[in-house]
C-alpha atoms as a PDB file:
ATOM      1  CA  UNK A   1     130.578 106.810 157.916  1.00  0.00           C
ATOM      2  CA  UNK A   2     128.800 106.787 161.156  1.00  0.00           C
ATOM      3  CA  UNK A   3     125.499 105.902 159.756  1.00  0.00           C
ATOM      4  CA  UNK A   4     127.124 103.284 157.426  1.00  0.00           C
ATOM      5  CA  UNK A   5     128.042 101.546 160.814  1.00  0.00           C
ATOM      6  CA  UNK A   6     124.935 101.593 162.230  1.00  0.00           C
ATOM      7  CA  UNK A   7     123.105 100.384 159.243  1.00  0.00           C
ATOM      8  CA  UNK A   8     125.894  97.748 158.816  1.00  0.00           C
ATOM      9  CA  UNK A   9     125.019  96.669 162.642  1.00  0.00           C
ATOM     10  CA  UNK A  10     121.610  96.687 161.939  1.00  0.00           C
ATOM     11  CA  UNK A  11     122.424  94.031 158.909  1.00  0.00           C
ATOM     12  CA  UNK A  12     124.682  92.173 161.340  1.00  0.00           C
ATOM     13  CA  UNK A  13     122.204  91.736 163.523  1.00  0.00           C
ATOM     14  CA  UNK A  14     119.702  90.340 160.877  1.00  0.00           C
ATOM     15  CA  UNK A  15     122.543  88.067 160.280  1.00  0.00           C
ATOM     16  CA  UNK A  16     122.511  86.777 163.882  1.00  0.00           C
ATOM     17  CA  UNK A  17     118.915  85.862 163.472  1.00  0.00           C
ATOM     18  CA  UNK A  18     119.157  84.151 160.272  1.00  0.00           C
ATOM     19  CA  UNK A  19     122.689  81.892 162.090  1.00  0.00           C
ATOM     20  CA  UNK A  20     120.016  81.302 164.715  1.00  0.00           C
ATOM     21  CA  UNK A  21     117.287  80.154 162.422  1.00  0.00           C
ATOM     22  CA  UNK A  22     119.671  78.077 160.319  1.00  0.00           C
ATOM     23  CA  UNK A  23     120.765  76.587 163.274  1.00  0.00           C
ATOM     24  CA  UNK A  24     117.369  75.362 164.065  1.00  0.00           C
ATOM     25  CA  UNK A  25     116.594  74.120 160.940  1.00  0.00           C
ATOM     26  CA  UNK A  26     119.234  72.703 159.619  1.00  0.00           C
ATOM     27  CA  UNK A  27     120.327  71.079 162.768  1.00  0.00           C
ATOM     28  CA  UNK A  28     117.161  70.667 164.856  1.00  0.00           C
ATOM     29  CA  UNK A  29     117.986  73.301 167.128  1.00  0.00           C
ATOM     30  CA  UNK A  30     121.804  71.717 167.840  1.00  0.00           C
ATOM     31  CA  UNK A  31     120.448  68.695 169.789  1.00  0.00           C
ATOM     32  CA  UNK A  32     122.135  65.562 168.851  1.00  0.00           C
ATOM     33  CA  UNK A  33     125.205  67.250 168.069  1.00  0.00           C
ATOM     34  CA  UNK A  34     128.700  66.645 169.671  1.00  0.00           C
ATOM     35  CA  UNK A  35     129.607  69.414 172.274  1.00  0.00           C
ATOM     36  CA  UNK A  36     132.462  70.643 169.970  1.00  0.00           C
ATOM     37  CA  UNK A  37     130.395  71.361 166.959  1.00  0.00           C
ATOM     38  CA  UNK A  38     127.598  72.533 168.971  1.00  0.00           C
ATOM     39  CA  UNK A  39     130.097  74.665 171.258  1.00  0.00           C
ATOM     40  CA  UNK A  40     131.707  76.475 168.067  1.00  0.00           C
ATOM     41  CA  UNK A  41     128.178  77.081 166.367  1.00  0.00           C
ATOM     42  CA  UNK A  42     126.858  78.969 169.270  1.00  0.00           C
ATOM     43  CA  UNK A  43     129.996  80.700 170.111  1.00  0.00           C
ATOM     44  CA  UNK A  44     130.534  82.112 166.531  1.00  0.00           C
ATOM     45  CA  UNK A  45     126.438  83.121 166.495  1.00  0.00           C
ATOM     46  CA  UNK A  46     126.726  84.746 169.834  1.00  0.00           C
ATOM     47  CA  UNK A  47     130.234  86.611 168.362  1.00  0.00           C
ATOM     48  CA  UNK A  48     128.315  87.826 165.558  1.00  0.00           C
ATOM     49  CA  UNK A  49     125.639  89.613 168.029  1.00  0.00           C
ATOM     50  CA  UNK A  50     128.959  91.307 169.496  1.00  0.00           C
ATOM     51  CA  UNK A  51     129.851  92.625 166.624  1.00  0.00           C
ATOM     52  CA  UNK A  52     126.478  93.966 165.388  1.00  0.00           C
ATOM     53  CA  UNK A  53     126.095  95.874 168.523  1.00  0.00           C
ATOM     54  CA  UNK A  54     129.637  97.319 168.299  1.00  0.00           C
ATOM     55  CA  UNK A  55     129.001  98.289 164.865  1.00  0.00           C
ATOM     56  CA  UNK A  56     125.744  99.692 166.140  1.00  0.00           C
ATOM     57  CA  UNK A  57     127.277 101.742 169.303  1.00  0.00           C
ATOM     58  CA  UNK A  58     129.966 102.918 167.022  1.00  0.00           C
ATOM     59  CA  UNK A  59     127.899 104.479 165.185  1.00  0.00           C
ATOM     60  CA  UNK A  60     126.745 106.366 167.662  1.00  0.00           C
ATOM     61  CA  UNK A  61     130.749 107.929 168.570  1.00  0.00           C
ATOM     62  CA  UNK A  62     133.133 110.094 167.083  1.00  0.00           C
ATOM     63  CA  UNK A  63     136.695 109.187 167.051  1.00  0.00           C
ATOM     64  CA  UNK A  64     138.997 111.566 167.921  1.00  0.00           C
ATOM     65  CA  UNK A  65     141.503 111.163 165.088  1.00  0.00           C
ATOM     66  CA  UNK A  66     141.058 110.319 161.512  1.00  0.00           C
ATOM     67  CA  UNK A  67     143.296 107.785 161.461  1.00  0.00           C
ATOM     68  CA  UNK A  68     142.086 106.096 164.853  1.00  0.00           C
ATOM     69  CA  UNK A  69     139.026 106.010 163.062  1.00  0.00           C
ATOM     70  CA  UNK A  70     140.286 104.220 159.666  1.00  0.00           C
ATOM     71  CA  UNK A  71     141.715 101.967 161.903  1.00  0.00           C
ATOM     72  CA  UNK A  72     138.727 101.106 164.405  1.00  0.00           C
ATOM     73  CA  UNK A  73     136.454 101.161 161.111  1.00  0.00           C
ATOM     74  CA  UNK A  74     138.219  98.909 159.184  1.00  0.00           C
ATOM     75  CA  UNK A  75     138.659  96.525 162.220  1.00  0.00           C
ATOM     76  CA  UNK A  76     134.430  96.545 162.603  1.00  0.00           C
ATOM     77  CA  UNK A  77     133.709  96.013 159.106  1.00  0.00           C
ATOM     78  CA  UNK A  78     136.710  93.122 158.794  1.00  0.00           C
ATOM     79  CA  UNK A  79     135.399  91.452 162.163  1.00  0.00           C
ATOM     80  CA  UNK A  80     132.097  90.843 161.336  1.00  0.00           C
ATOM     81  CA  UNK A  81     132.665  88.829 157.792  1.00  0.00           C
ATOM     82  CA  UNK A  82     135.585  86.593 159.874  1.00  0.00           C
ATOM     83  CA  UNK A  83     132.924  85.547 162.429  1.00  0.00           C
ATOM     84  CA  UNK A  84     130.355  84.686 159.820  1.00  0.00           C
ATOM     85  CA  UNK A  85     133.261  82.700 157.434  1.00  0.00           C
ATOM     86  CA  UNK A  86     133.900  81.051 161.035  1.00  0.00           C
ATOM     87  CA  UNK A  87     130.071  80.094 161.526  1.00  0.00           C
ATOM     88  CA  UNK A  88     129.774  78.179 158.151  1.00  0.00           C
ATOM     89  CA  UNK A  89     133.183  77.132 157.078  1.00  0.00           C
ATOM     90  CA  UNK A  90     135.038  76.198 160.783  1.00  0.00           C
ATOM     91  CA  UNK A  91     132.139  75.456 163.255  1.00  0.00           C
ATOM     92  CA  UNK A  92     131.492  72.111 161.583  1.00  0.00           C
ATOM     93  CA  UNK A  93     134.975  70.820 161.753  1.00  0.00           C
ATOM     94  CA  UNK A  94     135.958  69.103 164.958  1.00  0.00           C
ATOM     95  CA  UNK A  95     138.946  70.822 165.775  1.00  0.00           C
ATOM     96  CA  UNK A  96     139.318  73.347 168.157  1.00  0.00           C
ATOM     97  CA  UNK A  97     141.486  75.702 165.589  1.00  0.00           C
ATOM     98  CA  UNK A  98     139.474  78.325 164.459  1.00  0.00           C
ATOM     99  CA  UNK A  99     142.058  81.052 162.602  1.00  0.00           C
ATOM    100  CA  UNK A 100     139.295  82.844 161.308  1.00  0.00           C
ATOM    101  CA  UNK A 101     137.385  83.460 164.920  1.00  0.00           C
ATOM    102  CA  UNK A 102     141.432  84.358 166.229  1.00  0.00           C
ATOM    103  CA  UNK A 103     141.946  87.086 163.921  1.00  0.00           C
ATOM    104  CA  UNK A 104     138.454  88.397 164.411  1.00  0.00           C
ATOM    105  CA  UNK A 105     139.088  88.997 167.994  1.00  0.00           C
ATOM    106  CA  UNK A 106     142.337  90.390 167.125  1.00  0.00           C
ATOM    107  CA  UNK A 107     141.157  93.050 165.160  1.00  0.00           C
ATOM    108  CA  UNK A 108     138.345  93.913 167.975  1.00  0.00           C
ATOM    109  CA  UNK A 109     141.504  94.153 170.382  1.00  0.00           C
ATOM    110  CA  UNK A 110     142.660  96.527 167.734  1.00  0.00           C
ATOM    111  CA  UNK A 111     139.620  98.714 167.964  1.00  0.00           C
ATOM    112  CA  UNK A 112     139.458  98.909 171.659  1.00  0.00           C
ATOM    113  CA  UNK A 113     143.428  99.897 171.919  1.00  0.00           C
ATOM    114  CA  UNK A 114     142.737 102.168 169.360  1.00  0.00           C
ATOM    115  CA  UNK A 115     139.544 103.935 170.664  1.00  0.00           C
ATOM    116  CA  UNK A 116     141.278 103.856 173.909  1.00  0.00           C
ATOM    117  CA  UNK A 117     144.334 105.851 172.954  1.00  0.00           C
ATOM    118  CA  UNK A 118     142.446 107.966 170.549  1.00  0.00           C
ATOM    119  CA  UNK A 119     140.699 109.246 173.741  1.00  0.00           C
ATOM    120  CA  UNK A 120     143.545 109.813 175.928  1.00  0.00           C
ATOM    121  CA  UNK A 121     144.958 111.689 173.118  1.00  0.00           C
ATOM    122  CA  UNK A 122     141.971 113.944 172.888  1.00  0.00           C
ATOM    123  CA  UNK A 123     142.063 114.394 176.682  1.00  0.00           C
ATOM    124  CA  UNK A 124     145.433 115.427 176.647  1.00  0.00           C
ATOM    125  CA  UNK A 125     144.904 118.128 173.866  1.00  0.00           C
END
């Protein structure tokens, strides 16, 4: 599973470059565009790079506990697919309410409390 998250980074990654060309395209580089739009484009591109180098650093750990890891793995693989459904279905829209982008960051919060008590635990044994 730790190579599966690397990989999966790598692939995240290629996503971020592909949200970066489409924004260029499709919207000539976001000029012209209202700063709320433009604001929530950006914002869910540069979330995806977050996630493709957690997925990528991840894969470079070892949890401590097989069910810290379920839990942090299933939060990076879950993440990822919320900030790209964010980029194309909720940056367009003009309100601020993106529920997709909240529980993204959610389950990253997840991960970290996780990883964090899955090393104290290991410390302590």
């Amino acid at each position: 599973m730790d190579k599966f998250h690397f990989y999966y980074g790598c692939c995240l990654f290629l996503v971020f470059i592909a949200t970066g060309v489409f924004m260029h395209v499709e919207y000539n580089h976001m000029t012209g565009i209202a700063d709320g739009p433009r604001m929530m484009f950006r914002s869910a591109h540069i979330f995806i790079l977050f996630t493709a180098a957690l997925n990528i650093l991840y894969g470079r750990i070892k949890s401590s506990h097989p069910l810290f890891y379920r839990i942090e793995s299933t939060a990076l693989i879950l993440s990822p697919a919320l900030f790209i459904y964010s980029f194309f279905i909720e940056s367009e829209s003009s309100i601020l309410h993106r529920p997709a982008s909240k529980y993204a960051i959610y389950l990253i919060l997840l991960l970290i409390i996780s990883n964090v008590i899955g090393h104290f635990k290991r410390r302590s044994s």
